[in-house]
C-alpha atoms as a PDB file:
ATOM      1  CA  UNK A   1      15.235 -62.923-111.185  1.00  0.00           C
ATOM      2  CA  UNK A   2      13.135 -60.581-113.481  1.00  0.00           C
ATOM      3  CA  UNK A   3      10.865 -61.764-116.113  1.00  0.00           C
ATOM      4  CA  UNK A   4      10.643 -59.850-118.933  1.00  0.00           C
ATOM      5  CA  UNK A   5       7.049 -61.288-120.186  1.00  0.00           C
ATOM      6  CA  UNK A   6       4.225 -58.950-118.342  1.00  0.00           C
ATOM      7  CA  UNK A   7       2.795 -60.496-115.593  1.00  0.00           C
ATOM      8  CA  UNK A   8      -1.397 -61.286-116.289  1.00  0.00           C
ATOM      9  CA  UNK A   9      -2.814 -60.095-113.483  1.00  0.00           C
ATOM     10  CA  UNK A  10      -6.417 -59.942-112.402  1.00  0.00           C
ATOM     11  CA  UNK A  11      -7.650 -57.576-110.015  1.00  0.00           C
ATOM     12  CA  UNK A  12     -11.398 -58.304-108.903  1.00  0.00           C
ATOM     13  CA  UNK A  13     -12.106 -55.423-106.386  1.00  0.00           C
ATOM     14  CA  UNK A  14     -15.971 -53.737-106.271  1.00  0.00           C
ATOM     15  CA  UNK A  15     -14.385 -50.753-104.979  1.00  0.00           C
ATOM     16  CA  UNK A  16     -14.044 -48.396-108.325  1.00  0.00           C
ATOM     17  CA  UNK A  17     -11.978 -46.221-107.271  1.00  0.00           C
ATOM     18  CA  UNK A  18      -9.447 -48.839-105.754  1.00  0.00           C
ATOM     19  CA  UNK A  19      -9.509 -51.369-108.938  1.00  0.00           C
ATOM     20  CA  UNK A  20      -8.939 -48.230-111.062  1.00  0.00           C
ATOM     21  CA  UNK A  21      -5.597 -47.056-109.313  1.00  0.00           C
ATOM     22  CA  UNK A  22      -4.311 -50.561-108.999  1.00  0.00           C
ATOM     23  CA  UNK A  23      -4.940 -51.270-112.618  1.00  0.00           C
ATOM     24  CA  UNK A  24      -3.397 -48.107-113.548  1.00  0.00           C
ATOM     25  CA  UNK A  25      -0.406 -48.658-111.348  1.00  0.00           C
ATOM     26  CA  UNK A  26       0.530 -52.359-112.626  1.00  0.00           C
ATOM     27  CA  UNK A  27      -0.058 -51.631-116.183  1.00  0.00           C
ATOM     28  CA  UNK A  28       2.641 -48.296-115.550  1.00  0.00           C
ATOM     29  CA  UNK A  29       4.943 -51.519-113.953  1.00  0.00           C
ATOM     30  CA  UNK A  30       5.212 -52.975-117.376  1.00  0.00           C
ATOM     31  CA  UNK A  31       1.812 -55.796-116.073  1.00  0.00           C
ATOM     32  CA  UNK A  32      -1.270 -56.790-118.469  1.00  0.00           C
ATOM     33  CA  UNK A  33      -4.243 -56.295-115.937  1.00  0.00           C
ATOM     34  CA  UNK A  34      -7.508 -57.322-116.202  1.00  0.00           C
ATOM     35  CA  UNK A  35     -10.535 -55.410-114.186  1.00  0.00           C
ATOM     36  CA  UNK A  36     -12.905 -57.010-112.919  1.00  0.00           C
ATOM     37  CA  UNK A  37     -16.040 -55.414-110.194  1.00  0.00           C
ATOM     38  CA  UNK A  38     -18.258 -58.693-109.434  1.00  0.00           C
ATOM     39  CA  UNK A  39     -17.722 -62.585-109.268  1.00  0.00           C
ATOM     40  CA  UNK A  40     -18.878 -63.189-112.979  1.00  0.00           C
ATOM     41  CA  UNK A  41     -16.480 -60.664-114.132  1.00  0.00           C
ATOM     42  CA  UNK A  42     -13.403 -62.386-112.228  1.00  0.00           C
ATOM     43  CA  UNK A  43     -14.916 -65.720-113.210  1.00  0.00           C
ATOM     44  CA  UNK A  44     -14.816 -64.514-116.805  1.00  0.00           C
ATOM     45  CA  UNK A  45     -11.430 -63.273-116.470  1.00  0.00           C
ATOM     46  CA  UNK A  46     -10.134 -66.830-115.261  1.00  0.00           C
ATOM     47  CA  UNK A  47     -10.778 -68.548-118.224  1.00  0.00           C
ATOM     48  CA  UNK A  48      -7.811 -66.853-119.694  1.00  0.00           C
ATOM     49  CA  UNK A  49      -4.175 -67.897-117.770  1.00  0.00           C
ATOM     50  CA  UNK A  50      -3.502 -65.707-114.907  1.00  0.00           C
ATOM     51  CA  UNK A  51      -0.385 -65.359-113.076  1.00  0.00           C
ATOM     52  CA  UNK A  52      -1.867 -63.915-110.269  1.00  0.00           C
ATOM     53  CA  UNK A  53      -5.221 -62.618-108.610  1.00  0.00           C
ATOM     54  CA  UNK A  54      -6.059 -59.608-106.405  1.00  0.00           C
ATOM     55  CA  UNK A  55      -9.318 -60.058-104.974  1.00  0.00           C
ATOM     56  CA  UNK A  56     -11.946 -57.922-102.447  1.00  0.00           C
ATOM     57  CA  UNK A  57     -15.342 -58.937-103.961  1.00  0.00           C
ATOM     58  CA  UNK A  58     -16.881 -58.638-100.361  1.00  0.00           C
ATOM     59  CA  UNK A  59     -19.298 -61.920 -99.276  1.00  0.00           C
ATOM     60  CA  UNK A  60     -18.084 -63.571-102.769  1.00  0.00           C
ATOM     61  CA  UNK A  61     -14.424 -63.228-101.523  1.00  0.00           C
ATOM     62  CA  UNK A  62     -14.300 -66.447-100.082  1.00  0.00           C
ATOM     63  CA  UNK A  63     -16.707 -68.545-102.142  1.00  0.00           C
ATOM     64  CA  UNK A  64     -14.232 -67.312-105.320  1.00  0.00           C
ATOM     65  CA  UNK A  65     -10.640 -68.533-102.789  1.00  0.00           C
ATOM     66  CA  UNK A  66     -12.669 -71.632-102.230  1.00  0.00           C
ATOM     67  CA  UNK A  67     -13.938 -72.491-106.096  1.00  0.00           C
ATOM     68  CA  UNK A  68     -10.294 -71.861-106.815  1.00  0.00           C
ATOM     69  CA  UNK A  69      -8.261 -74.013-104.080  1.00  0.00           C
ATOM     70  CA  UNK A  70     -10.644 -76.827-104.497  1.00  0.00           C
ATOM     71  CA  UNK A  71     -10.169 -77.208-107.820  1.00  0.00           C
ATOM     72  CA  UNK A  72     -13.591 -76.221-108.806  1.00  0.00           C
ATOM     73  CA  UNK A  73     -12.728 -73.400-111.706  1.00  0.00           C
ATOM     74  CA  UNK A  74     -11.551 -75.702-114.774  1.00  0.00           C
ATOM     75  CA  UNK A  75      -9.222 -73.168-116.129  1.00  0.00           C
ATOM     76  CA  UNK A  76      -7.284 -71.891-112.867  1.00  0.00           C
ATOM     77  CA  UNK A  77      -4.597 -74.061-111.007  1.00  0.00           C
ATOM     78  CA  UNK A  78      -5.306 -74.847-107.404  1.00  0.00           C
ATOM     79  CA  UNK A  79      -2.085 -72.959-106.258  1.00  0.00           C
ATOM     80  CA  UNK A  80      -2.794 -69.758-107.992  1.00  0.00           C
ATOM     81  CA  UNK A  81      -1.115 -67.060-106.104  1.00  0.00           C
ATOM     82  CA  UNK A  82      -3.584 -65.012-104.282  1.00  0.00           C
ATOM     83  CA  UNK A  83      -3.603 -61.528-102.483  1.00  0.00           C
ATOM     84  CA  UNK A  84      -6.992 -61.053-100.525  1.00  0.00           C
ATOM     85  CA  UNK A  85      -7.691 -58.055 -99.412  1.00  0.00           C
ATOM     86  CA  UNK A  86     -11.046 -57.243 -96.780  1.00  0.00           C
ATOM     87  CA  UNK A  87     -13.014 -54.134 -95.962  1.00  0.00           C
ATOM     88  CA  UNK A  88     -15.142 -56.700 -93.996  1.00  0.00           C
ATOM     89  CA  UNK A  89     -16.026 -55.397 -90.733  1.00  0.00           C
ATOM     90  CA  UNK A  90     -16.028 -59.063 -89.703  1.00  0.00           C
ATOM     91  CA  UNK A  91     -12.819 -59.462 -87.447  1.00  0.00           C
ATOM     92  CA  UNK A  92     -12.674 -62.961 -88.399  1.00  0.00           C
ATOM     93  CA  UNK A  93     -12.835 -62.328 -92.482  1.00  0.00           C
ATOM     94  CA  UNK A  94      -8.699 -62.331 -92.707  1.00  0.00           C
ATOM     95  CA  UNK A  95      -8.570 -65.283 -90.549  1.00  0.00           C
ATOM     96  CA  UNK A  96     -10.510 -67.382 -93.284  1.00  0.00           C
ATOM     97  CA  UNK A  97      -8.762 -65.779 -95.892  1.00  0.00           C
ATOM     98  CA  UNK A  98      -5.491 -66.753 -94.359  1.00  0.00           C
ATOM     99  CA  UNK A  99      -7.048 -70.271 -93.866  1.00  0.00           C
ATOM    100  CA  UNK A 100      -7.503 -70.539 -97.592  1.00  0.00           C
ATOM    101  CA  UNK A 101      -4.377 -69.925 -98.531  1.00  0.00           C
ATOM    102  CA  UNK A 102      -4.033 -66.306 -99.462  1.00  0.00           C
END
């Protein structure tokens, strides 16, 4: 089934160049995308309804996964959807993203 409201989408990535194609690309699919490069920014970005949040903030990956699916961010549901990316060099970084529901 296809909605016809624009998805609100938040992509919190520190990579520039990444965020910026991704932003680019959903708001050509007909999305309303919000940008965001650090935690604060995403954090600021939640406190509007979100349908959906891309994330690769690095160390502050997790601890933002973790406020969210405890509960701990008054504005966002638990069950959020959530796509995590990780340029981590940690092997064990998608594991715990995986963990957390993402």
């Amino acid at each position: 089934m296809l909605t016809t409201e624009p998805q609100r989408v938040i992509v919190a990535i520190q990579d520039d160049i990444a965020r910026e194609a991704l932003l680019n690309n959903l708001a050509a699919d007909g999305h309303d995308p919000k940008g965001a490069s650090s935690l604060g920014h995403a954090r600021s970005h939640l406190k509007q309804q979100a349908d959906i949040l891309i994330v690769d903030l690095g160390a502050d990956t997790v601890h933002l996964i973790d406020t969210i699916r405890g509960g701990l961010h008054p504005t966002v549901e638990p069950w959020l959807p959530i796509i995590a990316g990780s340029r981590s060099s940690d092997l064990f970084q998608p594991v715990r993203l995986l963990e957390r529901g993402c």
